[in-house]
PDB file of N, CA and C in Angstrom:
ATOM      1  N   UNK A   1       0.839  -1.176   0.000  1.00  0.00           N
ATOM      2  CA  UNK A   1       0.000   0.000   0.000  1.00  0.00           C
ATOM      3  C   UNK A   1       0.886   1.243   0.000  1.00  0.00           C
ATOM      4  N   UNK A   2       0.505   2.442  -1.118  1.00  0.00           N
ATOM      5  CA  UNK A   2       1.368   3.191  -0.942  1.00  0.00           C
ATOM      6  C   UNK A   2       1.028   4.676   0.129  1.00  0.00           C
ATOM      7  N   UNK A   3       2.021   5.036   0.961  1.00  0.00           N
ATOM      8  CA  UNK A   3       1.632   5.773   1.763  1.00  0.00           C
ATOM      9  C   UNK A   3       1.954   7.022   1.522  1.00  0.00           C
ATOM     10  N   UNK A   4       0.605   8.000   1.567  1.00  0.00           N
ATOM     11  CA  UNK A   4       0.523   9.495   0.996  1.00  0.00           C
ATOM     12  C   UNK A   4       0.842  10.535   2.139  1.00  0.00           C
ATOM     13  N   UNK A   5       1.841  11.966   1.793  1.00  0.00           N
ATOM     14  CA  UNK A   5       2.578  12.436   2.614  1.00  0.00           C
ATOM     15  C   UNK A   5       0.748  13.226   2.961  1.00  0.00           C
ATOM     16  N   UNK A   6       0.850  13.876   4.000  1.00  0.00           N
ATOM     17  CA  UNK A   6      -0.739  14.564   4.886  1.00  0.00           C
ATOM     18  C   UNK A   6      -0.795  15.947   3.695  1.00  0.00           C
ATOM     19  N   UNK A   7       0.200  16.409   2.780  1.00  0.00           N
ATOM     20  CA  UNK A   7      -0.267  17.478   1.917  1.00  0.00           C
ATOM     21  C   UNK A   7      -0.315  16.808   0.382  1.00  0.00           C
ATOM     22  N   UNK A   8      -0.067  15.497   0.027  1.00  0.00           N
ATOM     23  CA  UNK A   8      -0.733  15.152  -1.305  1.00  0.00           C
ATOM     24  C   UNK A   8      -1.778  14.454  -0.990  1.00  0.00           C
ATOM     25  N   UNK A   9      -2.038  14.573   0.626  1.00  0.00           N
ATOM     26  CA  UNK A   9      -3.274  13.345   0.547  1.00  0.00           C
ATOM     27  C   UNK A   9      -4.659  14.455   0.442  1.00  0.00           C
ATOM     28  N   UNK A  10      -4.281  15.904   1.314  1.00  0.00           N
ATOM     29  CA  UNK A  10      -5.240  17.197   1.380  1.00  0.00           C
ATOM     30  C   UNK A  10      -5.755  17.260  -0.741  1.00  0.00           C
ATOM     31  N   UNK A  11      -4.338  17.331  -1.007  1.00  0.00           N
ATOM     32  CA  UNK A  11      -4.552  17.747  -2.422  1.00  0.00           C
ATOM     33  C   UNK A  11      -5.566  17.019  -3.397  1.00  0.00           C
ATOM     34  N   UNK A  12      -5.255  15.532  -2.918  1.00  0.00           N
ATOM     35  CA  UNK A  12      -5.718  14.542  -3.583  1.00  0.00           C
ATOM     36  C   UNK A  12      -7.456  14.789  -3.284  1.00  0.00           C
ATOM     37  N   UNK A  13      -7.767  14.927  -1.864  1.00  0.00           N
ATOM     38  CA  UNK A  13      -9.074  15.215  -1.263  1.00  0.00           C
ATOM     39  C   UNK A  13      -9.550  16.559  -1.821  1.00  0.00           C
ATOM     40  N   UNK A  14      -8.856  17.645  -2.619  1.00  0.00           N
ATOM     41  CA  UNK A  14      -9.823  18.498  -2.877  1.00  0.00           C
ATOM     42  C   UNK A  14      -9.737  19.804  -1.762  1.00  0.00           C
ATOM     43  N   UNK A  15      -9.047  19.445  -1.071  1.00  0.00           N
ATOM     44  CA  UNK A  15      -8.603  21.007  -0.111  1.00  0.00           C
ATOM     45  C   UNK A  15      -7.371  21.526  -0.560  1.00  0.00           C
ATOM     46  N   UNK A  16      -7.135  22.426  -0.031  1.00  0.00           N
ATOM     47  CA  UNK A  16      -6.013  23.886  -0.116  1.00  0.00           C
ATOM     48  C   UNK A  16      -5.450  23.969   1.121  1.00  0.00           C
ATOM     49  N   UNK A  17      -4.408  24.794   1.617  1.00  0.00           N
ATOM     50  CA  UNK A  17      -4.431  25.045   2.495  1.00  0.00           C
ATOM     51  C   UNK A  17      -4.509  26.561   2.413  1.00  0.00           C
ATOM     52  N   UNK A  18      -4.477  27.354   3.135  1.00  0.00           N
ATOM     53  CA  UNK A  18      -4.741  28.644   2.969  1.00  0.00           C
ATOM     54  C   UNK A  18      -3.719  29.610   3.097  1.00  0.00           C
ATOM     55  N   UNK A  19      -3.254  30.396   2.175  1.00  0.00           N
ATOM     56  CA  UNK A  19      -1.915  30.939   1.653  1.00  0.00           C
ATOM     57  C   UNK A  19      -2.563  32.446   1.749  1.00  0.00           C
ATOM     58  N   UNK A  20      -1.965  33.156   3.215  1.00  0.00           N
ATOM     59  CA  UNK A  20      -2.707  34.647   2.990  1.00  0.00           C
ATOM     60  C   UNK A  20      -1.830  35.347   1.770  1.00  0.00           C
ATOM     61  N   UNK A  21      -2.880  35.747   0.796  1.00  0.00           N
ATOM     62  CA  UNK A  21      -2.535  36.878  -0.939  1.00  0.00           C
ATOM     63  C   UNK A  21      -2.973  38.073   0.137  1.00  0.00           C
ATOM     64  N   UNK A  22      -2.398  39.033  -0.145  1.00  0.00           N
ATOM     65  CA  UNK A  22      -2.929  40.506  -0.357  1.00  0.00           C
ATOM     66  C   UNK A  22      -2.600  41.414  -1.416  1.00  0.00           C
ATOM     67  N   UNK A  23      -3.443  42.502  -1.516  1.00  0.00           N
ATOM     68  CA  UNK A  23      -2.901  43.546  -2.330  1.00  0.00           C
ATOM     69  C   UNK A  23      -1.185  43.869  -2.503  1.00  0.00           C
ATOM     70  N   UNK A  24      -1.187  44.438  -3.231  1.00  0.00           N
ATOM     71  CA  UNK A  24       0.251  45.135  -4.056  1.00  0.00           C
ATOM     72  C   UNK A  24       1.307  43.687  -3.738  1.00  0.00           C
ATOM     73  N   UNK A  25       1.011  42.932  -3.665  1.00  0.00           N
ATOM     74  CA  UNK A  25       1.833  41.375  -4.344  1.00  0.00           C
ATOM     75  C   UNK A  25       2.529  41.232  -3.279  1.00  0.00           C
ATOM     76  N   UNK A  26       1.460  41.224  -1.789  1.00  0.00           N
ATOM     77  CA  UNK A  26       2.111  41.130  -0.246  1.00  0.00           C
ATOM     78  C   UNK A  26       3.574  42.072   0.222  1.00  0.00           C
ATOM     79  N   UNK A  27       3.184  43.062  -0.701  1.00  0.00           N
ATOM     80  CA  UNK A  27       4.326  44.108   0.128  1.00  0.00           C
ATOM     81  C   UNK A  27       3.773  45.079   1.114  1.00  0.00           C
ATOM     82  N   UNK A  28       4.147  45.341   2.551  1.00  0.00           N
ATOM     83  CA  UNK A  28       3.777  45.881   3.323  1.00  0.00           C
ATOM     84  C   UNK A  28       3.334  47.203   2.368  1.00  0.00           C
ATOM     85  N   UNK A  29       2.005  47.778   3.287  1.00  0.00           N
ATOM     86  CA  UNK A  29       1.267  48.812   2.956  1.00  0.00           C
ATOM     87  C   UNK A  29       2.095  49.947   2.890  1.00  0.00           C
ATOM     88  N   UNK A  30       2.103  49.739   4.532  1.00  0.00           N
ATOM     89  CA  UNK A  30       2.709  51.228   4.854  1.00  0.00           C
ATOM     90  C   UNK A  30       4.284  51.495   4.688  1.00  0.00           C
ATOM     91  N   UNK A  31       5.332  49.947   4.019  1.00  0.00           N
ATOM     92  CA  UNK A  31       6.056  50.445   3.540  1.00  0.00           C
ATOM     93  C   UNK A  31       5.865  51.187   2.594  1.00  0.00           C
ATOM     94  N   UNK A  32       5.209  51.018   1.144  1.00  0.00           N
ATOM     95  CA  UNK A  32       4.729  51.611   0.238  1.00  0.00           C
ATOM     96  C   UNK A  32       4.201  53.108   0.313  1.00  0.00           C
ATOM     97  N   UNK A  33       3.676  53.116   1.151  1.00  0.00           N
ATOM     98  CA  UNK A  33       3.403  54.540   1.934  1.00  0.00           C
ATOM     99  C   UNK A  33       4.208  55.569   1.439  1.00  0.00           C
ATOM    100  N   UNK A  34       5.421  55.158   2.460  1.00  0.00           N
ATOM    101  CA  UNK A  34       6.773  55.451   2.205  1.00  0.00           C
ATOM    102  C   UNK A  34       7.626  55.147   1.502  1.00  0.00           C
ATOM    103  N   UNK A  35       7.597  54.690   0.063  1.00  0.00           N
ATOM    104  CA  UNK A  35       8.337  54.425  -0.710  1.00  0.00           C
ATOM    105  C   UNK A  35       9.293  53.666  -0.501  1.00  0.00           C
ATOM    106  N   UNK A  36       8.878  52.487   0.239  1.00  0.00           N
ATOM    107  CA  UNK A  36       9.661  51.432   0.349  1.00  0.00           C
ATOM    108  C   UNK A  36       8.911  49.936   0.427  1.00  0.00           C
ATOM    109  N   UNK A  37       9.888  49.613  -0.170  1.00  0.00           N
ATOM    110  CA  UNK A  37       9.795  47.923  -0.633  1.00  0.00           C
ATOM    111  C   UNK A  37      10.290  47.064   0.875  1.00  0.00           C
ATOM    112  N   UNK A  38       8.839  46.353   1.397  1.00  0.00           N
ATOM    113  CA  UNK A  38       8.944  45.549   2.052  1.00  0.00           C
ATOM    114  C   UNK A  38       8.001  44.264   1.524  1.00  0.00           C
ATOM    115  N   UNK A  39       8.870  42.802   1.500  1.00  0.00           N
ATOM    116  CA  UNK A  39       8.205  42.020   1.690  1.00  0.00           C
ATOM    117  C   UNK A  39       7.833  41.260   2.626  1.00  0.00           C
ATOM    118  N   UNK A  40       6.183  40.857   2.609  1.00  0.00           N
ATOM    119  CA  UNK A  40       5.650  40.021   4.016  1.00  0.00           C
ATOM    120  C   UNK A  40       4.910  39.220   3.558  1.00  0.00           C
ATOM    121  N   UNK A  41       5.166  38.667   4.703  1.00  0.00           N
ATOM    122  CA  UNK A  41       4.355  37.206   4.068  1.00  0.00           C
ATOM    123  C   UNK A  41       2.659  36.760   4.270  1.00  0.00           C
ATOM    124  N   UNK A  42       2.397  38.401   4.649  1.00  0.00           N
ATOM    125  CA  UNK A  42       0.827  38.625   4.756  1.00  0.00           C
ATOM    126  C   UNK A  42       0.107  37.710   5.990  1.00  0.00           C
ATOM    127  N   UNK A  43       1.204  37.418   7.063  1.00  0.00           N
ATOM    128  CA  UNK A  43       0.508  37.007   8.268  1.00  0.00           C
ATOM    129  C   UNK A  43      -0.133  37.915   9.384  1.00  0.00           C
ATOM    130  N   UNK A  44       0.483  39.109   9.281  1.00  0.00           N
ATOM    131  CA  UNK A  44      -0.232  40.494  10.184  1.00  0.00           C
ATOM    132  C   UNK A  44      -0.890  41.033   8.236  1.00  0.00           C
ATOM    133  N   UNK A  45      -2.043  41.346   8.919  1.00  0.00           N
ATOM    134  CA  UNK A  45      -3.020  41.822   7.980  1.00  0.00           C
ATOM    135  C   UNK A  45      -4.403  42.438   8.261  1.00  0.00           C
ATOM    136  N   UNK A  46      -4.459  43.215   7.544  1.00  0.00           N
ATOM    137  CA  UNK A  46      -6.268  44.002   7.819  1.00  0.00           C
ATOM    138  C   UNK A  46      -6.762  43.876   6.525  1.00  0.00           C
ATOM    139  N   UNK A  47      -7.862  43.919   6.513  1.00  0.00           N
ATOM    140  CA  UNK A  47      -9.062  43.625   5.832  1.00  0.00           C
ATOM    141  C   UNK A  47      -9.999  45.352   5.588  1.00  0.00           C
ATOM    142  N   UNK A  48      -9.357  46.167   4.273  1.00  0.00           N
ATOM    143  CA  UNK A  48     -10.116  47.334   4.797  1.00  0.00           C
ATOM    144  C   UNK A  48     -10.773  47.463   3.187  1.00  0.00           C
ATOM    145  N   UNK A  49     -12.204  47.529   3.433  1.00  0.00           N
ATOM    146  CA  UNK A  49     -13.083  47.491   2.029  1.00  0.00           C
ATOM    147  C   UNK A  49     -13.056  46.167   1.035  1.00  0.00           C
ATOM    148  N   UNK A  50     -12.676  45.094   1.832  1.00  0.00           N
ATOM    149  CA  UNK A  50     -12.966  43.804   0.882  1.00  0.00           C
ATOM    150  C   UNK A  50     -11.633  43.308   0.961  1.00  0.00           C
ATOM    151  N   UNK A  51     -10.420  44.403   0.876  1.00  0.00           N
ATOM    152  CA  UNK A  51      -8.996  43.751   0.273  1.00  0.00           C
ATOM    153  C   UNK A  51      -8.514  43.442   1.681  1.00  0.00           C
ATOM    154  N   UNK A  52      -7.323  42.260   1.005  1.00  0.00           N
ATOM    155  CA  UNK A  52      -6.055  42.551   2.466  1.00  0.00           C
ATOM    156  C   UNK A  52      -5.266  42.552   2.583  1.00  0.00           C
ATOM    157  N   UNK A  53      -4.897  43.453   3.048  1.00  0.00           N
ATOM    158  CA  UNK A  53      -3.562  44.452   3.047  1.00  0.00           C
ATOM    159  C   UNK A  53      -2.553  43.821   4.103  1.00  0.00           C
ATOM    160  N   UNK A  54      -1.306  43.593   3.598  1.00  0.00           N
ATOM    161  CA  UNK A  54      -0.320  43.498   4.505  1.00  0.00           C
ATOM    162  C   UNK A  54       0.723  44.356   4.857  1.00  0.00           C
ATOM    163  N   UNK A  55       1.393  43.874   6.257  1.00  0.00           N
ATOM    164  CA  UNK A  55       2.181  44.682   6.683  1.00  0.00           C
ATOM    165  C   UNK A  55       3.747  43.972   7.282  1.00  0.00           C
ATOM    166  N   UNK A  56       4.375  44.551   6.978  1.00  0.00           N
ATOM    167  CA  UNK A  56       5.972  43.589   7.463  1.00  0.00           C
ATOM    168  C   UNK A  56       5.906  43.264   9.211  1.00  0.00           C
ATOM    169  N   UNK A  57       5.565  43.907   9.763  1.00  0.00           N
ATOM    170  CA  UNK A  57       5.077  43.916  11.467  1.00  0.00           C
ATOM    171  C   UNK A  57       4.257  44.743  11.887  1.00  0.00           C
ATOM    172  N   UNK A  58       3.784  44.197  13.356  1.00  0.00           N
ATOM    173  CA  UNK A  58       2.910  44.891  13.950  1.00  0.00           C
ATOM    174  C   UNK A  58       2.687  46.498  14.254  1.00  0.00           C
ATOM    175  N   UNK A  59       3.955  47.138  14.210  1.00  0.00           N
ATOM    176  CA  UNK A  59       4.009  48.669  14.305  1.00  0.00           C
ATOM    177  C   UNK A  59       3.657  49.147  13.019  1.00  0.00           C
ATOM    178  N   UNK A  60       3.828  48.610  11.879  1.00  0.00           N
ATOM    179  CA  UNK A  60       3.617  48.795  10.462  1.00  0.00           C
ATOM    180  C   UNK A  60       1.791  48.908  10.100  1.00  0.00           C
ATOM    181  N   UNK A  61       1.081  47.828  10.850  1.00  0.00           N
ATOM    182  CA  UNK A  61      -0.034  47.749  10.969  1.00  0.00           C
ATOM    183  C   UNK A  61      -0.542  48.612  11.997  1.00  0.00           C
ATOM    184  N   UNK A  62      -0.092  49.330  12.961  1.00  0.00           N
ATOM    185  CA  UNK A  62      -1.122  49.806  13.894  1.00  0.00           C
ATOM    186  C   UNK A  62      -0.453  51.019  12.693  1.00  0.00           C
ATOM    187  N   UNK A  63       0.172  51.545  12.713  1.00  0.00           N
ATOM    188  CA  UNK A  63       0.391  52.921  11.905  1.00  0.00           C
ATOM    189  C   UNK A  63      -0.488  53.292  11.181  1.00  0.00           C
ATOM    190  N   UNK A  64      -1.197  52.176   9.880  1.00  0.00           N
ATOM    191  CA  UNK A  64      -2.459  51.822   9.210  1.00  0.00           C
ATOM    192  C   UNK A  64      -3.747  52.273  10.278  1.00  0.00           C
ATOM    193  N   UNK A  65      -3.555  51.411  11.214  1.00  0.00           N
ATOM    194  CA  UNK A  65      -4.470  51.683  12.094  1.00  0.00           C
ATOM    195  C   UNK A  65      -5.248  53.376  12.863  1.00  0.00           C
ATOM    196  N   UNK A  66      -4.169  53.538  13.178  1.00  0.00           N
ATOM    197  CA  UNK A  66      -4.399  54.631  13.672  1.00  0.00           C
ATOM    198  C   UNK A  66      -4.234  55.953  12.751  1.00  0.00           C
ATOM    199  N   UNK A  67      -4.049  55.759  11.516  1.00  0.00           N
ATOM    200  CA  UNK A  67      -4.311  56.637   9.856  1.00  0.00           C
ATOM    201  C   UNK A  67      -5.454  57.592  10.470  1.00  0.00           C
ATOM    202  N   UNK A  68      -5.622  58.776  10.309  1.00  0.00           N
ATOM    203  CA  UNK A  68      -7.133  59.103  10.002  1.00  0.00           C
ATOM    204  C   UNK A  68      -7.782  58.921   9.305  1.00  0.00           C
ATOM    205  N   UNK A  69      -7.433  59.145   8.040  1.00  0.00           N
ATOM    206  CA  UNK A  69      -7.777  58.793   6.803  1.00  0.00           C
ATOM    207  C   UNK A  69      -7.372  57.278   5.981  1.00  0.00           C
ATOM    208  N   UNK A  70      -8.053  56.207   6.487  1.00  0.00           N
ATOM    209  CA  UNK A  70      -7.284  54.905   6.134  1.00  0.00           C
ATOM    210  C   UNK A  70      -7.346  55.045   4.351  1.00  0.00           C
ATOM    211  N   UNK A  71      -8.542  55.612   3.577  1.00  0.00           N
ATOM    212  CA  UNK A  71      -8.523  55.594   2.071  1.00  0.00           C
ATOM    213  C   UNK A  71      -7.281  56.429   1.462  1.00  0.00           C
ATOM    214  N   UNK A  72      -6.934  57.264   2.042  1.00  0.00           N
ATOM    215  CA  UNK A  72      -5.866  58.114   1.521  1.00  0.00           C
ATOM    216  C   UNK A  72      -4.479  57.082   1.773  1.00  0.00           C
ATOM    217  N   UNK A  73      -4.143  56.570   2.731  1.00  0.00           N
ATOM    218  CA  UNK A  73      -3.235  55.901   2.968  1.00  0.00           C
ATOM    219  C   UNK A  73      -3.132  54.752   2.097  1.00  0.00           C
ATOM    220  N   UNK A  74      -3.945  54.030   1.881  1.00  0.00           N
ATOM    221  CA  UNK A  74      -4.258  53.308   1.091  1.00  0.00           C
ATOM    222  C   UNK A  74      -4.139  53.838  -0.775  1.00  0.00           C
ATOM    223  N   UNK A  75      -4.420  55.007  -1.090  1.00  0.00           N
ATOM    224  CA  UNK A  75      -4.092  55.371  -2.139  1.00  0.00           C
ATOM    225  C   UNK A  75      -2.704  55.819  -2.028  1.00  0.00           C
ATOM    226  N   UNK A  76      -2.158  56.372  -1.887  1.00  0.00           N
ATOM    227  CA  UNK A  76      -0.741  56.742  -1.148  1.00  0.00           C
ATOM    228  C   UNK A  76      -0.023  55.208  -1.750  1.00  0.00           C
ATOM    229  N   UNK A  77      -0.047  54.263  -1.013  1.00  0.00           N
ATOM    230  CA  UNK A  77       0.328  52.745  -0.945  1.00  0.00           C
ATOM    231  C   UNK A  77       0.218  52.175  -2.838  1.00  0.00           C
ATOM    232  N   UNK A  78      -0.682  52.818  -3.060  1.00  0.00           N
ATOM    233  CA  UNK A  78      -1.162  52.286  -4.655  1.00  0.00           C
ATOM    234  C   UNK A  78      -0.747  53.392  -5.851  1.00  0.00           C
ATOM    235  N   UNK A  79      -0.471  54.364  -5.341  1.00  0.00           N
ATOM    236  CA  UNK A  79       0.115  55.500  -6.266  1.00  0.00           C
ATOM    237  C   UNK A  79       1.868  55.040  -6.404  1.00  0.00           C
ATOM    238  N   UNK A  80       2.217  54.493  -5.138  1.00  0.00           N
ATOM    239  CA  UNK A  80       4.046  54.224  -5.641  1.00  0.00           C
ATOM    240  C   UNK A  80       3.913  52.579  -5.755  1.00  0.00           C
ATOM    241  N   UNK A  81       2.983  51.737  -5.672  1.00  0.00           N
ATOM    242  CA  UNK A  81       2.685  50.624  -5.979  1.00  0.00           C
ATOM    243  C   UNK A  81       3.292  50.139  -7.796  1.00  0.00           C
ATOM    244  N   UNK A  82       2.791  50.780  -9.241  1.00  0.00           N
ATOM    245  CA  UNK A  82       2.934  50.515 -10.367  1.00  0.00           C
ATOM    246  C   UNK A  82       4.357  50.774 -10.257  1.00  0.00           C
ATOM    247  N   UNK A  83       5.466  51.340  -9.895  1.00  0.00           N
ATOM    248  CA  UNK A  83       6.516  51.960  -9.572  1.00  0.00           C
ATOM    249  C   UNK A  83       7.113  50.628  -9.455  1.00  0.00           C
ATOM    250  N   UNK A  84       6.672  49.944  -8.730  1.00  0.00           N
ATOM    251  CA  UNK A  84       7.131  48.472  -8.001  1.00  0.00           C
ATOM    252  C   UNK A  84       7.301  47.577  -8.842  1.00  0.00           C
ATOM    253  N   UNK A  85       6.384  47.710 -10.068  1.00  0.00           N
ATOM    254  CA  UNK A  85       5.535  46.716 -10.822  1.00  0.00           C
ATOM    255  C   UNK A  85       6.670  46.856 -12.177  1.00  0.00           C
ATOM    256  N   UNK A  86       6.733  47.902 -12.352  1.00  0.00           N
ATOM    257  CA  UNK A  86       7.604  48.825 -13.664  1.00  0.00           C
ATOM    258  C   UNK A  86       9.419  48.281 -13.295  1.00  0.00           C
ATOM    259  N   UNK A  87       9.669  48.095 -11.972  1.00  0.00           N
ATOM    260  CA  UNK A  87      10.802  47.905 -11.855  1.00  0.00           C
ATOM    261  C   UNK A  87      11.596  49.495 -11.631  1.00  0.00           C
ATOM    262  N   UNK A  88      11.045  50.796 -11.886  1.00  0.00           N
ATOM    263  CA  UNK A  88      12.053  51.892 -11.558  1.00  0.00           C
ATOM    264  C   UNK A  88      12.180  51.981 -10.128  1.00  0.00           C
ATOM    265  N   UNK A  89      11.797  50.792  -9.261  1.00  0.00           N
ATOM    266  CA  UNK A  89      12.198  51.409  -7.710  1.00  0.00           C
ATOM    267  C   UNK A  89      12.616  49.886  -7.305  1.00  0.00           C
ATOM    268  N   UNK A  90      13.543  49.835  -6.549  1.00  0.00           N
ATOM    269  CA  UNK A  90      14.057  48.373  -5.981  1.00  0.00           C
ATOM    270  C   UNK A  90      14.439  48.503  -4.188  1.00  0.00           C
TER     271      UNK A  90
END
């Protein structure tokens, strides 16, 4: 009998396991903010208008948090975002 490792046997059954995605291709928000490139692995995260947004750590996320304006910050984050995408910022 051949014996299946516990993640080809999930696979085989039709489950996933659950891989947190967020916006701007899991680079912290509020690095982006600030024009900087952080990657995370989208385990600290908020949920603001449907999306979810990650952050490299917890001070990164309350910063988000305590935003007044969380939509502006959030555009802010997505205005130097294509920048990222284009390759003129590393």
């Amino acid at each position: 009998m051949h014996k299946l490792s516990p993640l080809t046997f999930l696979a085989f059954m039709g489950l996933s396991l659950s891989v947190n995605a967020g916006e701007f291709g899991n680079r912290c928000t509020t690095g982006l903010t600030k024009g900087v490139i952080v990657n995370a692995d989208c385990t600290i995260n908020e949920t603001f208008k449907g999306n979810t947004l990650c952050f490299g750590n917890a001070e990164a996320k309350q910063v988000f948090l305590d935003s007044k304006d969380k939509q502006k910050f959030v555009d802010k984050a997505a205005a130097f975002y294509p920048k990222v995408l284009n390759g003129s910022v590393k």
